[in-house]
Protein backbone atom coordinates (compact mmCIF):
# COMPACT_ATOMS: atom_id res chain seq x y z
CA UNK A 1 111.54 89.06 106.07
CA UNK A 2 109.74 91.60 103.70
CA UNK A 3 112.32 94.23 103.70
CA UNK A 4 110.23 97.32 102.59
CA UNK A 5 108.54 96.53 106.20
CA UNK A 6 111.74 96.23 108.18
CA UNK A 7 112.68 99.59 106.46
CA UNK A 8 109.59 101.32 107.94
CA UNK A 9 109.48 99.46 111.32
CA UNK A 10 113.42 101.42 111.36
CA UNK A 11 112.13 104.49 110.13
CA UNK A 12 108.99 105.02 112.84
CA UNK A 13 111.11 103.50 115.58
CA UNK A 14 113.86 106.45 115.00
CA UNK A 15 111.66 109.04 114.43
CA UNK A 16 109.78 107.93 117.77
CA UNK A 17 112.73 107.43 119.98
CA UNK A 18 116.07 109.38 119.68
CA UNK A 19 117.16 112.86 119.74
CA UNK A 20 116.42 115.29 116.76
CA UNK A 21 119.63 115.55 115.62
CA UNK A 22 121.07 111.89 115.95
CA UNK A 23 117.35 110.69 114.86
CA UNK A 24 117.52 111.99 111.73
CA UNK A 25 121.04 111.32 110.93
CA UNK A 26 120.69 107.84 111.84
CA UNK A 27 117.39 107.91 109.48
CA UNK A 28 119.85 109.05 106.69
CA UNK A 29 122.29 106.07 107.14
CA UNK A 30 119.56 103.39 107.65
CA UNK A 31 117.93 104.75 104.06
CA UNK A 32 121.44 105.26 102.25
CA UNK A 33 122.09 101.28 103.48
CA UNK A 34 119.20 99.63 101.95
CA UNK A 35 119.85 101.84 98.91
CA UNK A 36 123.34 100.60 98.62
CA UNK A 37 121.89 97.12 98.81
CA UNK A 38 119.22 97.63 96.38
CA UNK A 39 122.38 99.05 93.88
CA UNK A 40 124.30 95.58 94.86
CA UNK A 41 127.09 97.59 96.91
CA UNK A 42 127.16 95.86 100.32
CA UNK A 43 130.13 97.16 101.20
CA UNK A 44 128.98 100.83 101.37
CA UNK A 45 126.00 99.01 102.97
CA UNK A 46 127.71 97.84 105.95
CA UNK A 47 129.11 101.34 106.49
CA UNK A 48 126.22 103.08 106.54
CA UNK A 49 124.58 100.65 108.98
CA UNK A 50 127.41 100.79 111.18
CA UNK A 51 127.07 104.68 111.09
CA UNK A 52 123.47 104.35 111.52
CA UNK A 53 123.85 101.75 114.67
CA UNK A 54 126.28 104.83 115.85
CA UNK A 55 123.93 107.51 115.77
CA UNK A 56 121.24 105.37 116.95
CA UNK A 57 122.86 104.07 120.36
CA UNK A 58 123.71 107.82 120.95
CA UNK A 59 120.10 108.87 120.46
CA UNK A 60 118.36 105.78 122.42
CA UNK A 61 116.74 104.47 119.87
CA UNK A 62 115.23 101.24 121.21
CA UNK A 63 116.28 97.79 121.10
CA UNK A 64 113.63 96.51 118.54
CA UNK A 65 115.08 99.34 116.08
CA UNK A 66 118.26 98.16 116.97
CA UNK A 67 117.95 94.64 116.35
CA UNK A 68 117.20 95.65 112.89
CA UNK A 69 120.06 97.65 112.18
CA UNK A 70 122.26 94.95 113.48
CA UNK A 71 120.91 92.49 111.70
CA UNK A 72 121.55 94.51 108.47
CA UNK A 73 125.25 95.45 109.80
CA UNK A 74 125.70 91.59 110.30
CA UNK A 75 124.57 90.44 106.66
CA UNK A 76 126.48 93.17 104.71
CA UNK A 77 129.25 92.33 106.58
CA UNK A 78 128.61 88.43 105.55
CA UNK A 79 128.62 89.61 101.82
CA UNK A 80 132.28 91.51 102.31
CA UNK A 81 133.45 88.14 104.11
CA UNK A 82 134.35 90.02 107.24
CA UNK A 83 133.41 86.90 109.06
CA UNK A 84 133.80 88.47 112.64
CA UNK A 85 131.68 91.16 112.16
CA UNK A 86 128.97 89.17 110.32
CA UNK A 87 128.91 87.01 113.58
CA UNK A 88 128.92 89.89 115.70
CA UNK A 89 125.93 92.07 114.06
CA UNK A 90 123.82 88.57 113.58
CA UNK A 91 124.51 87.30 117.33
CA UNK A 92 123.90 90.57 118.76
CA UNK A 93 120.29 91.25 116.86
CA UNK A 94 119.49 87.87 117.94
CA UNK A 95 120.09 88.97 121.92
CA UNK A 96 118.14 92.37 121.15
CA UNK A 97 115.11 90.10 119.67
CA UNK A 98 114.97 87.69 121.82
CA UNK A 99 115.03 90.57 124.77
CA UNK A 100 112.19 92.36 122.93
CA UNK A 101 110.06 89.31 121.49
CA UNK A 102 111.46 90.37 118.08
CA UNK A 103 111.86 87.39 115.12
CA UNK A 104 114.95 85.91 116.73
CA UNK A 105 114.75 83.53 113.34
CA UNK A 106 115.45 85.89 111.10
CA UNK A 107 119.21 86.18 112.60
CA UNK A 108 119.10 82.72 113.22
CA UNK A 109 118.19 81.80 109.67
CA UNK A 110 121.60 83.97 108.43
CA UNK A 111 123.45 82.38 110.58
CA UNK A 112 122.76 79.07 109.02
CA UNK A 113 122.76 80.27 105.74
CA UNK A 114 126.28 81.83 105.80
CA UNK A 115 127.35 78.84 107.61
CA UNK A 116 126.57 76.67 104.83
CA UNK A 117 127.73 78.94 102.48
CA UNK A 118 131.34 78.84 104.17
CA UNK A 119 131.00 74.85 103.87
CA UNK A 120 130.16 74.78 107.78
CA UNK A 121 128.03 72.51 107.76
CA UNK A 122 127.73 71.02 111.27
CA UNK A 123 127.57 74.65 112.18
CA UNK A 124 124.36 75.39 109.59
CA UNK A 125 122.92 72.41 111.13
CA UNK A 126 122.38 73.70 114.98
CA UNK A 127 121.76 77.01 113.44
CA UNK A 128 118.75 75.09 111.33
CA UNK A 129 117.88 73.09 113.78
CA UNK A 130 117.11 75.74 116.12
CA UNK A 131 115.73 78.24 113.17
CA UNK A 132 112.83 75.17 112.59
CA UNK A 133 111.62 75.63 116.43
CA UNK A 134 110.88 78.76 115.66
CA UNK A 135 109.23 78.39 112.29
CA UNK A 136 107.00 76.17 113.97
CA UNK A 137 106.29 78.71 116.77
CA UNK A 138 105.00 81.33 114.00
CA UNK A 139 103.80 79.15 111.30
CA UNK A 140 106.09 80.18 109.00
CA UNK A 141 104.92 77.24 106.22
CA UNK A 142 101.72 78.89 105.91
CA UNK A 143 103.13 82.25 106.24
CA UNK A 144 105.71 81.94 103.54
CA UNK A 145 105.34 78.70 102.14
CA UNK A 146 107.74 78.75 99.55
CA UNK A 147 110.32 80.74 101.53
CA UNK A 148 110.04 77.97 104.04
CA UNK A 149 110.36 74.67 101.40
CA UNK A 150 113.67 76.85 100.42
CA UNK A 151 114.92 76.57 104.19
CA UNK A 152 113.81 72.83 104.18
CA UNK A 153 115.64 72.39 101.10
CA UNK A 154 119.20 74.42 102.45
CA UNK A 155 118.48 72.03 105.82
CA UNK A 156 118.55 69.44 103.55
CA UNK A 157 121.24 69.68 101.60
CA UNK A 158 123.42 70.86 105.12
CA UNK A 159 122.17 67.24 106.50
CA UNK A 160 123.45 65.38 103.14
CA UNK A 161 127.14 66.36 104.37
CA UNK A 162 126.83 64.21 107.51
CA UNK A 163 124.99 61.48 105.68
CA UNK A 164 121.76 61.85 107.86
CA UNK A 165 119.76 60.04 105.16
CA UNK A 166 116.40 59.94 106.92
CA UNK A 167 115.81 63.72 107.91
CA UNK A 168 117.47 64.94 103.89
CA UNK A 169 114.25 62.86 102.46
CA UNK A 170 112.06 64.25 105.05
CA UNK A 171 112.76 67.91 104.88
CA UNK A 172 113.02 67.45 100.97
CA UNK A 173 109.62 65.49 100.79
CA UNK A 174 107.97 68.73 102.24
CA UNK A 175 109.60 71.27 100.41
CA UNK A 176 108.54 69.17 97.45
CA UNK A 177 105.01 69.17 98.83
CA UNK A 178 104.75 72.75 98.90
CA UNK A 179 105.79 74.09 96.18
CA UNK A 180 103.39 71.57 94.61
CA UNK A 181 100.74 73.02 95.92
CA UNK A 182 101.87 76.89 95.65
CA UNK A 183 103.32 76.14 92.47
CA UNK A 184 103.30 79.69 90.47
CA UNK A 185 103.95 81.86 93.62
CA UNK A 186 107.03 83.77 95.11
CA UNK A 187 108.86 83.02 97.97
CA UNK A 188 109.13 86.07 100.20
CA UNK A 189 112.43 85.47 101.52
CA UNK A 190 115.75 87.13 99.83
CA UNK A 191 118.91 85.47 99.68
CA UNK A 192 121.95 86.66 100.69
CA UNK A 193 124.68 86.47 98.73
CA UNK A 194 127.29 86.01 101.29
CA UNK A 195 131.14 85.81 100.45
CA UNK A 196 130.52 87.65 96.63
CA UNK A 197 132.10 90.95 97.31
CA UNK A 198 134.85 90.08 99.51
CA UNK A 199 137.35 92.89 100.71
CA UNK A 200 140.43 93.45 101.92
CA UNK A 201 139.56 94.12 105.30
């Protein structure tokens, strides 16, 4: 997901919804966390998200804003390899979303991508599986084309670990396919680099 939009869905959402005080304090965090990511410091990422997801529940923000915060608590906490937590933020922004008829495959997706980073593949492949239903409900190929041949090619290569011949050439076939024809474009999704800044936790 664009994240210059997620940053200003936050932003309105907090202003609109909590108390003076805890809205703007939980403004600060969410804008000091994406700012720590854009610097490559997930670590003080996932702290000021968790602060941020603190001042928010204490000035009702509502559950679409939170969905988003998790979801950014869960990642950075993916990056530091604090598995639990990672699990936690991603599972619980998936509930909030798919309460609130928010993109319940953007948590979906990172769970299948840190999955198959951590060499779970069996567990990237329900988490892929399920991600592709709702691809097809929003049309992400035509949305993001090229973001969507890279999840056909992580599907893929997940599949290739249990020897599923068939569906690897089919998914791979398509991403092949479209970046043929949007050859020279960008792909609008970001990858997260999970497990790179691991901490002693």
């Amino acid at each position: 997901m664009n994240h210059i939009l997620v940053v200003m869905v936050v932003l309105m959402t907090l202003v609109g919804c909590a108390s003076p005080i805890n809205r703007h304090t939980a403004t600060k965090y969410n804008q000091a966390g994406y700012a720590a990511i854009e610097s490559g410091n997930w670590a003080d990422a996932r702290m000021y998200f968790a602060r941020a997801i603190q001042n928010a529940k204490m000035g009702g923000v509502d559950r679409q804003a939170m969905a988003v915060l998790w979801y950014e608590y869960g990642r950075s906490s993916g990056v530091i390899c604090d598995w639990p937590e990672a699990d936690r933020g991603l599972n619980e922004a998936y509930k909030l979303d798919a309460e609130t008829g928010g993109p319940v495959y953007m948590s979906l997706y990172e769970l299948g991508k840190m999955s198959y980073d951590r060499k779970q593949y069996t567990k990237a492949i329900e988490y892929f599986a399920r991600v592709k239903k709702e691809f097809d409900k929003v049309q992400a190929d035509t949305k993001d084309p090229l973001g969507y041949a890279d999840y056909l090619e992580e599907y893929a290569s997940a599949l290739e670990q249990t020897d599923n011949a068939m569906e690897v050439e089919e998914h791979r076939s398509r991403a092949a396919e479209l970046r043929k024809i949007f050859e020279g474009k960008d792909s609008h999704t970001e990858k997260t680099p999970y497990g790179t800044q691991c901490k002693s936790l």
